[in-house]
Each structure stands twice: as structure tokens, then as C-alpha cells.
PDB file of N, CA and C in Angstrom:
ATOM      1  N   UNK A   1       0.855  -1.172   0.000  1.00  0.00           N
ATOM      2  CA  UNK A   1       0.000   0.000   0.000  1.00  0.00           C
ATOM      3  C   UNK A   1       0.896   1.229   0.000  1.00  0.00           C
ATOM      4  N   UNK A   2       0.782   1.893  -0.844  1.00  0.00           N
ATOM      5  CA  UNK A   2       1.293   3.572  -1.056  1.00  0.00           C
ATOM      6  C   UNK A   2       1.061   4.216   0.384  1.00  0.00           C
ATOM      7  N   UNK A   3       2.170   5.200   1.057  1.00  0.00           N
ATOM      8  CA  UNK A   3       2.536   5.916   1.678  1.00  0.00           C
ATOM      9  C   UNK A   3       1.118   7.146   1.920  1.00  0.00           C
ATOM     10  N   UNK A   4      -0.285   6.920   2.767  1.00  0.00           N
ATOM     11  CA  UNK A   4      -1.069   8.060   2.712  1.00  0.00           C
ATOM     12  C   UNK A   4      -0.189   9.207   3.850  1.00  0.00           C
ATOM     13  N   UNK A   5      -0.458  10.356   2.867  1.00  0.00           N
ATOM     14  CA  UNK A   5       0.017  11.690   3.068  1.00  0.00           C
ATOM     15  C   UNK A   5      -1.419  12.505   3.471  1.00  0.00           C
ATOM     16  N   UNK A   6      -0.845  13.584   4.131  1.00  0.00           N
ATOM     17  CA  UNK A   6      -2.326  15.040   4.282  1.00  0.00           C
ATOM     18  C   UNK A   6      -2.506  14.884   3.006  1.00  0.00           C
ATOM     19  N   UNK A   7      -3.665  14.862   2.454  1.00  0.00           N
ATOM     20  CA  UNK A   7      -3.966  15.770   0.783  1.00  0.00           C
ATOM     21  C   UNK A   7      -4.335  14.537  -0.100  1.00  0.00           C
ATOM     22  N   UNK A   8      -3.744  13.371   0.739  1.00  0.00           N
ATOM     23  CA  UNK A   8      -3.917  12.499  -0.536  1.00  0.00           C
ATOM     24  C   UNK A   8      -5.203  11.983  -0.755  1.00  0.00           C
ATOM     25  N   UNK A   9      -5.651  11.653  -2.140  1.00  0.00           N
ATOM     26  CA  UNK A   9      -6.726  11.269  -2.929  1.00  0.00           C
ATOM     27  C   UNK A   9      -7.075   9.453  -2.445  1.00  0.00           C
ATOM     28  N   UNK A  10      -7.874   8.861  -1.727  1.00  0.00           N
ATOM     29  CA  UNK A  10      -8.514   7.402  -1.792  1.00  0.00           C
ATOM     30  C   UNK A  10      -9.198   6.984  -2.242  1.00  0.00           C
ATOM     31  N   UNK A  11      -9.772   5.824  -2.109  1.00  0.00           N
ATOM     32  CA  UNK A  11     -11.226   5.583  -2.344  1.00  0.00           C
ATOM     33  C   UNK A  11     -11.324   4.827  -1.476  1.00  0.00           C
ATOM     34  N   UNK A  12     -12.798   4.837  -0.789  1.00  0.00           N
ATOM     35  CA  UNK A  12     -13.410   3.906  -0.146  1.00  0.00           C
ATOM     36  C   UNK A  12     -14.826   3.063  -0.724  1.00  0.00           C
ATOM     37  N   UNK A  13     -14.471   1.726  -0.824  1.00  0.00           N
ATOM     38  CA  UNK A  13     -16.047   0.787  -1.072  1.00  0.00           C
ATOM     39  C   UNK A  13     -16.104  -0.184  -0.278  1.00  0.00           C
ATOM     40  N   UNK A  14     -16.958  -0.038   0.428  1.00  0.00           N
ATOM     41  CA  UNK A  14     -17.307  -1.447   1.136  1.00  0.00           C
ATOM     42  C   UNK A  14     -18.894  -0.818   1.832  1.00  0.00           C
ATOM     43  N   UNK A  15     -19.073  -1.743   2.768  1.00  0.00           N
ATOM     44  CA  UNK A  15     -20.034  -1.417   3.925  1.00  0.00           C
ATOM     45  C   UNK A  15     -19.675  -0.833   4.852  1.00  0.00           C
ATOM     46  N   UNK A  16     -20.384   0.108   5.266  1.00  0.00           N
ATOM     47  CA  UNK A  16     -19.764   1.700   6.464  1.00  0.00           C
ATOM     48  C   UNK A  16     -19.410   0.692   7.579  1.00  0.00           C
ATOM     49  N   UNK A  17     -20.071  -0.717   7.663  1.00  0.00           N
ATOM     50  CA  UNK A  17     -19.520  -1.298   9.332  1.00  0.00           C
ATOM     51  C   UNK A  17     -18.097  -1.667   9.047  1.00  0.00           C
ATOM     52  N   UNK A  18     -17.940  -2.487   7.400  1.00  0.00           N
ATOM     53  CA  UNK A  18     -16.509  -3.239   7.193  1.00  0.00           C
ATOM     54  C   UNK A  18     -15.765  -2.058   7.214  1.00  0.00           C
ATOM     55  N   UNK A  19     -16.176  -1.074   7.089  1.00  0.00           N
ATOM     56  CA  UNK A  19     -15.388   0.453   6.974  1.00  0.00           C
ATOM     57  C   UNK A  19     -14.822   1.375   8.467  1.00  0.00           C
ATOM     58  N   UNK A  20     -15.400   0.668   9.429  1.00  0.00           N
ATOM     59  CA  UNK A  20     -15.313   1.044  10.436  1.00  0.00           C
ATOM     60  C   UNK A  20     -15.776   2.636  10.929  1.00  0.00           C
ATOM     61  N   UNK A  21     -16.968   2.869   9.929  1.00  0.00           N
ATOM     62  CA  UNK A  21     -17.855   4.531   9.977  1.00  0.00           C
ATOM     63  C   UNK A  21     -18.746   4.394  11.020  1.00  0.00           C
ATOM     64  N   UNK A  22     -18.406   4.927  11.510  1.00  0.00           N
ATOM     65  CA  UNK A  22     -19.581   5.095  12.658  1.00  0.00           C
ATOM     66  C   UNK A  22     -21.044   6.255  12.041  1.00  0.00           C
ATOM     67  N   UNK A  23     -22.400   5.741  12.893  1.00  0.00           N
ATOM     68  CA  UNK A  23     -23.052   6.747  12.553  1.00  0.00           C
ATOM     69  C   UNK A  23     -24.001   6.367  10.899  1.00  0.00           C
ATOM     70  N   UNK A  24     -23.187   5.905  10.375  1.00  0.00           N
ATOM     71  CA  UNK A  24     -24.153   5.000   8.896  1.00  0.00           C
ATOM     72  C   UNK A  24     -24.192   3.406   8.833  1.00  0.00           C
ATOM     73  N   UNK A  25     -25.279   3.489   7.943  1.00  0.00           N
ATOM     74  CA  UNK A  25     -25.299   1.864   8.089  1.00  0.00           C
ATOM     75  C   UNK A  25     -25.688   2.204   6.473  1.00  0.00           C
ATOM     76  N   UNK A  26     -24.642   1.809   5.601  1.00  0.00           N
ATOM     77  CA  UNK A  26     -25.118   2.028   4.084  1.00  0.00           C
ATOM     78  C   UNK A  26     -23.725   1.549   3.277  1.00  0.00           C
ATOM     79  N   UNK A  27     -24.562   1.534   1.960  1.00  0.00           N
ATOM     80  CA  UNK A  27     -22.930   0.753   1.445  1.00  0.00           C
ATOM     81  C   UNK A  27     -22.373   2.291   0.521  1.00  0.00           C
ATOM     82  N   UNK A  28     -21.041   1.968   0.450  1.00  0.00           N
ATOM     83  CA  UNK A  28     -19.896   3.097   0.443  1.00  0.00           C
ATOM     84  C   UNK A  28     -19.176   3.152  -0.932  1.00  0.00           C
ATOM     85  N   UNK A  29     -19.240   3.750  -1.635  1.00  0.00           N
ATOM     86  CA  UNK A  29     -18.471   3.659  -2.632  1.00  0.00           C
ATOM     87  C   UNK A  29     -17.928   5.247  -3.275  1.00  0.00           C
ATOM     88  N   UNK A  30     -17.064   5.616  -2.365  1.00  0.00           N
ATOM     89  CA  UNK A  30     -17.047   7.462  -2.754  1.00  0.00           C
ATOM     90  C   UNK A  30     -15.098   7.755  -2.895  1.00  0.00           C
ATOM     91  N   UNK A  31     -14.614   8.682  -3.359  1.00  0.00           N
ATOM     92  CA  UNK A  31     -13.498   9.585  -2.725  1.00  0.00           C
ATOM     93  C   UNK A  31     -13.808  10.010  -1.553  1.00  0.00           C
ATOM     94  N   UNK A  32     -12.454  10.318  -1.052  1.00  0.00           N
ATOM     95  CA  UNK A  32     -11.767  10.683   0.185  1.00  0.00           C
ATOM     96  C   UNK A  32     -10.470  11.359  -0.300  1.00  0.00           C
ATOM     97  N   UNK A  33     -10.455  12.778   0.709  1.00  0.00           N
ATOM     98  CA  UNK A  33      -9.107  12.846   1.131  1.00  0.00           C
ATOM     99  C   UNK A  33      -8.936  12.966   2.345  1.00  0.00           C
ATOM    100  N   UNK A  34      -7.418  12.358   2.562  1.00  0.00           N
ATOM    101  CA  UNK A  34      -6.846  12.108   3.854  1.00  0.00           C
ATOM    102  C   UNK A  34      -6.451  13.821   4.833  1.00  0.00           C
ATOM    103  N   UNK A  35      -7.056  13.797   5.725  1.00  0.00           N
ATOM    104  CA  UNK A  35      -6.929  15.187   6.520  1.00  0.00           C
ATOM    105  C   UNK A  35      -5.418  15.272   7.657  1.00  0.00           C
ATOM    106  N   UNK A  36      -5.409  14.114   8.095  1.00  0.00           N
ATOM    107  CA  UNK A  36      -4.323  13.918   9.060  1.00  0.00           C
ATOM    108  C   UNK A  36      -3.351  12.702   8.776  1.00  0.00           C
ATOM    109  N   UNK A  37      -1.571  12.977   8.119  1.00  0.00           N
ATOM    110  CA  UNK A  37      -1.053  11.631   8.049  1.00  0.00           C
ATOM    111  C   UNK A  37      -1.331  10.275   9.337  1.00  0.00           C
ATOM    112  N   UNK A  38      -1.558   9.203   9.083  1.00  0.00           N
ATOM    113  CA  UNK A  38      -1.724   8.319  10.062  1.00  0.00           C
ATOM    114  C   UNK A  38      -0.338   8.134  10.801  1.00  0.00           C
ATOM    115  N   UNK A  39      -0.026   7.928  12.256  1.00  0.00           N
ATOM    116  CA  UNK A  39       1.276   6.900  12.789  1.00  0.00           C
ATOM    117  C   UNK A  39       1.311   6.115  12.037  1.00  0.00           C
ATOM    118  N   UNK A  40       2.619   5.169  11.957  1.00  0.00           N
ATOM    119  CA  UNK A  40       3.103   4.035  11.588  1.00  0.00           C
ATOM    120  C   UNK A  40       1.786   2.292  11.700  1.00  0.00           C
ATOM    121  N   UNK A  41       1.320   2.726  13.241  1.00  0.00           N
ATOM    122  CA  UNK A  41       0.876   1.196  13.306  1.00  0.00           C
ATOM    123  C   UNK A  41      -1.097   1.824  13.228  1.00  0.00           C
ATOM    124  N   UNK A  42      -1.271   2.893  13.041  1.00  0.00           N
ATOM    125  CA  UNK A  42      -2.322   3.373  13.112  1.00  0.00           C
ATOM    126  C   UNK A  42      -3.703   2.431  12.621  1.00  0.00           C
ATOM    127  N   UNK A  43      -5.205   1.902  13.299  1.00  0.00           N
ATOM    128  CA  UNK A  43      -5.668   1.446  12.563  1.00  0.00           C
ATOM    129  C   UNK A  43      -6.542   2.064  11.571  1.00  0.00           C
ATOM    130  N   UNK A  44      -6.982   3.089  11.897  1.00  0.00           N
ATOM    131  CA  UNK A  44      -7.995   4.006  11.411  1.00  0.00           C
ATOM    132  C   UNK A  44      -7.116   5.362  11.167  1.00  0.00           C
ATOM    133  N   UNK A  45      -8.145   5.775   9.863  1.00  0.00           N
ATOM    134  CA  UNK A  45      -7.388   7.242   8.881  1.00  0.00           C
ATOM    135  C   UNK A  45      -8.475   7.985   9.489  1.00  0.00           C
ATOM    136  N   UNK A  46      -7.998   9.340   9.591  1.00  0.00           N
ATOM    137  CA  UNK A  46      -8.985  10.164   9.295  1.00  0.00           C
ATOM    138  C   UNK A  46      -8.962  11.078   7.854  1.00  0.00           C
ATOM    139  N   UNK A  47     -10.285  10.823   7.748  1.00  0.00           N
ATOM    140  CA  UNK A  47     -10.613  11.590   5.858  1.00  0.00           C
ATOM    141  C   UNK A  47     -11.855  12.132   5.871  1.00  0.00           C
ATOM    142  N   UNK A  48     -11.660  12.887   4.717  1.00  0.00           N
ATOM    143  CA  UNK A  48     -13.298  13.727   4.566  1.00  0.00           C
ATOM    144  C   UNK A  48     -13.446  13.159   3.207  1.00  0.00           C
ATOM    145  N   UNK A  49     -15.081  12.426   3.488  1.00  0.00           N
ATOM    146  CA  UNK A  49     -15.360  11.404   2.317  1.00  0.00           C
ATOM    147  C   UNK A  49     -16.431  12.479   1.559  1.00  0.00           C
ATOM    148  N   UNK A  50     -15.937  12.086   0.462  1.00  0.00           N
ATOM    149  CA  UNK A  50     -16.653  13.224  -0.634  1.00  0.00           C
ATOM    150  C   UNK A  50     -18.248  12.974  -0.895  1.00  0.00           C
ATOM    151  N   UNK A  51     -18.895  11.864  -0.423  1.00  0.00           N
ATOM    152  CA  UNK A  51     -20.387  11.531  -0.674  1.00  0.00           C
ATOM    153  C   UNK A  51     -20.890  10.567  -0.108  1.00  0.00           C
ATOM    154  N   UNK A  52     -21.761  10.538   1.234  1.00  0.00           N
ATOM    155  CA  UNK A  52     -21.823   9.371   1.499  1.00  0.00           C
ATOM    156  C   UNK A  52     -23.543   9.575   1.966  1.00  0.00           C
ATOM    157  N   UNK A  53     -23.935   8.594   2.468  1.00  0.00           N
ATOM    158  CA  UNK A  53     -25.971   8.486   2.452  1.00  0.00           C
ATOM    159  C   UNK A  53     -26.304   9.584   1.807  1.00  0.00           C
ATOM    160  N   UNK A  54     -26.226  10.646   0.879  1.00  0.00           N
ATOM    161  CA  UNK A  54     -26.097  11.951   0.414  1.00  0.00           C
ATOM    162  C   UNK A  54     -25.815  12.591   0.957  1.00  0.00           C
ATOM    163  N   UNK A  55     -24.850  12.745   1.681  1.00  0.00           N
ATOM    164  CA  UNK A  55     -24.363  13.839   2.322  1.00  0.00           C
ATOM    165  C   UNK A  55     -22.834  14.164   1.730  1.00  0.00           C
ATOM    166  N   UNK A  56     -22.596  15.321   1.728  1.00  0.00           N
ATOM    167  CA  UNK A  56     -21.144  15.427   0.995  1.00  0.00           C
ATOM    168  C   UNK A  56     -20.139  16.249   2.140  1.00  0.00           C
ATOM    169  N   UNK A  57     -18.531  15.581   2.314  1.00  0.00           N
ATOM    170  CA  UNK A  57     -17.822  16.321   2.763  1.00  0.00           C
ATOM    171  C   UNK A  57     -17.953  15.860   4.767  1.00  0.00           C
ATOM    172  N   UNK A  58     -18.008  14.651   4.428  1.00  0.00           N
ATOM    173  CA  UNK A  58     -18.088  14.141   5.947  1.00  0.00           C
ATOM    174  C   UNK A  58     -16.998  13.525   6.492  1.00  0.00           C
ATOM    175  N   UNK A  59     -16.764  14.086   7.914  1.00  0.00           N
ATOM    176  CA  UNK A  59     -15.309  14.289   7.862  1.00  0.00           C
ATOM    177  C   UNK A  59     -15.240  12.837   9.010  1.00  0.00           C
ATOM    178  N   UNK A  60     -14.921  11.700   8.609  1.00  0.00           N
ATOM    179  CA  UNK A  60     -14.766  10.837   9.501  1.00  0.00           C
ATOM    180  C   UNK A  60     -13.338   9.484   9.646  1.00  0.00           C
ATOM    181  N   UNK A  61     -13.608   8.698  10.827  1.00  0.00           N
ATOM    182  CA  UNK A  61     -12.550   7.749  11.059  1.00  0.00           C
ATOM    183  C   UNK A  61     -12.736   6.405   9.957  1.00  0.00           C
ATOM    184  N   UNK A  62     -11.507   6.062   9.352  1.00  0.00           N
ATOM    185  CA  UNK A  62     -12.280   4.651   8.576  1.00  0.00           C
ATOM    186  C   UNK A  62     -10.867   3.778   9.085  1.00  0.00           C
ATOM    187  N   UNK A  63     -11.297   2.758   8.393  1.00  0.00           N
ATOM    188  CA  UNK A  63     -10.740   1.165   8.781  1.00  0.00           C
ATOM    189  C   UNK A  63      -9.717   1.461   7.797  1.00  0.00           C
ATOM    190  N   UNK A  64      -8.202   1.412   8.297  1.00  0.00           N
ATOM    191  CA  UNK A  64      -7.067   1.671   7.347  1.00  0.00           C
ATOM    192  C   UNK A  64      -6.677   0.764   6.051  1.00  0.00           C
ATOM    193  N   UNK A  65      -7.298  -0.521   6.510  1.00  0.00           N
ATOM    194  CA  UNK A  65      -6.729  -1.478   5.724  1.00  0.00           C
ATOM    195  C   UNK A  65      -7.776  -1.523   4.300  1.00  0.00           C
ATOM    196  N   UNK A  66      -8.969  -0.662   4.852  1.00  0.00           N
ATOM    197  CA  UNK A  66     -10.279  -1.055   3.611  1.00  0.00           C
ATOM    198  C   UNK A  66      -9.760   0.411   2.977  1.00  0.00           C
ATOM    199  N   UNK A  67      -8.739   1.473   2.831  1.00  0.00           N
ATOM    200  CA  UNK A  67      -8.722   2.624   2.255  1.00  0.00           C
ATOM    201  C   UNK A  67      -7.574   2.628   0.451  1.00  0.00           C
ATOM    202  N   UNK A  68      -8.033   2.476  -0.425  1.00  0.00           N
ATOM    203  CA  UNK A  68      -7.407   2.130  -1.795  1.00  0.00           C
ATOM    204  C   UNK A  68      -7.052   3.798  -1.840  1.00  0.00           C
ATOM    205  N   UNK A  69      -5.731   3.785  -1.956  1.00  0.00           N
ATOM    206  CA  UNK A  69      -4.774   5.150  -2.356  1.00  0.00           C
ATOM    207  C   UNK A  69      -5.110   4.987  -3.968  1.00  0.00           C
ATOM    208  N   UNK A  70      -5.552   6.209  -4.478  1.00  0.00           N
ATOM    209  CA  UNK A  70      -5.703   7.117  -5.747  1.00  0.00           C
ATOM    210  C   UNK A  70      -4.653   7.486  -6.575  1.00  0.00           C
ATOM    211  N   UNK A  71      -4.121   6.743  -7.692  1.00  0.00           N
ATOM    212  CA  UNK A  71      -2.459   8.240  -8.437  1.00  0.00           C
ATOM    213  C   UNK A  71      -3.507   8.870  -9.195  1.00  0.00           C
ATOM    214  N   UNK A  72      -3.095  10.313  -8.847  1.00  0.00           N
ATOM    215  CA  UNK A  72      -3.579  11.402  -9.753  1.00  0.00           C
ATOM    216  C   UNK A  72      -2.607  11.856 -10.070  1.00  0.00           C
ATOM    217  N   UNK A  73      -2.602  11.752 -11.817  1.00  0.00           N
ATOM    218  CA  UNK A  73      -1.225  12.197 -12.584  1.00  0.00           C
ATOM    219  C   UNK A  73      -1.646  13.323 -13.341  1.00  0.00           C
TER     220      UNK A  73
END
């Protein structure tokens, strides 16, 4: 898995529980960017997910291992 940085571009799909979102119960398939680099053994990112139950720009904790890093070239 690529090095997540502040700024960087993800994606998240799964189910908000396999996702570790608190607060929804819906399935997930949006961008993210990462707001705070994670520690080393960190399990959870924090990101502001670009669309989720319709809501846009929700700034929450997810499950590190379910987060697919983005190249934007």
C-alpha cells in the first residue's frame, strides 16, 4: 500500500460497518481525502469522504486497511 500523506486522494467501497464509519449503516463507494497523516501502526485514517448516504464532505474515522490510495497524474 502507497505511503497516505495530508492531501492524498482514496477511495473507499465497502459497507460503512466493514469500513469502520460510525453513525451510517449504508454501502460506500465514494473519494476521500486524507486530513491527518496516520502513525506508523495506526488502525484508522482520518478523511473527509466526498459523498456518502447523500451527504457530501463528511469528515470521519475509517478502517485503514479497507482505504485504496488514488495516483492522480
Amino acid at each position: 500500500m502507497g505511503k497516505l500523506q495530508k492531501g492524498s486522494k482514496v477511495r473507499l467501497s465497502g459497507d460503512s460497518a466493514d469500513l469502520w464509519i460510525a453513525d451510517y449503516n449504508v454501502r460506500v463507494d465514494s473519494l476521500a481525502t486524507v486530513e491527518e497523516e496516520p502513525r506508523k501502526y495506526a488502525k484508522k485514517v482520518l478523511v473527509t469522504i466526498d459523498t456518502i448516504d447523500g451527504e457530501g464532505n463528511v469528515l470521519a474515522f475509517v478502517r485503514r486497511s479497507r482505504v485504496i490510495p488514488v495516483e492522480v497524474n
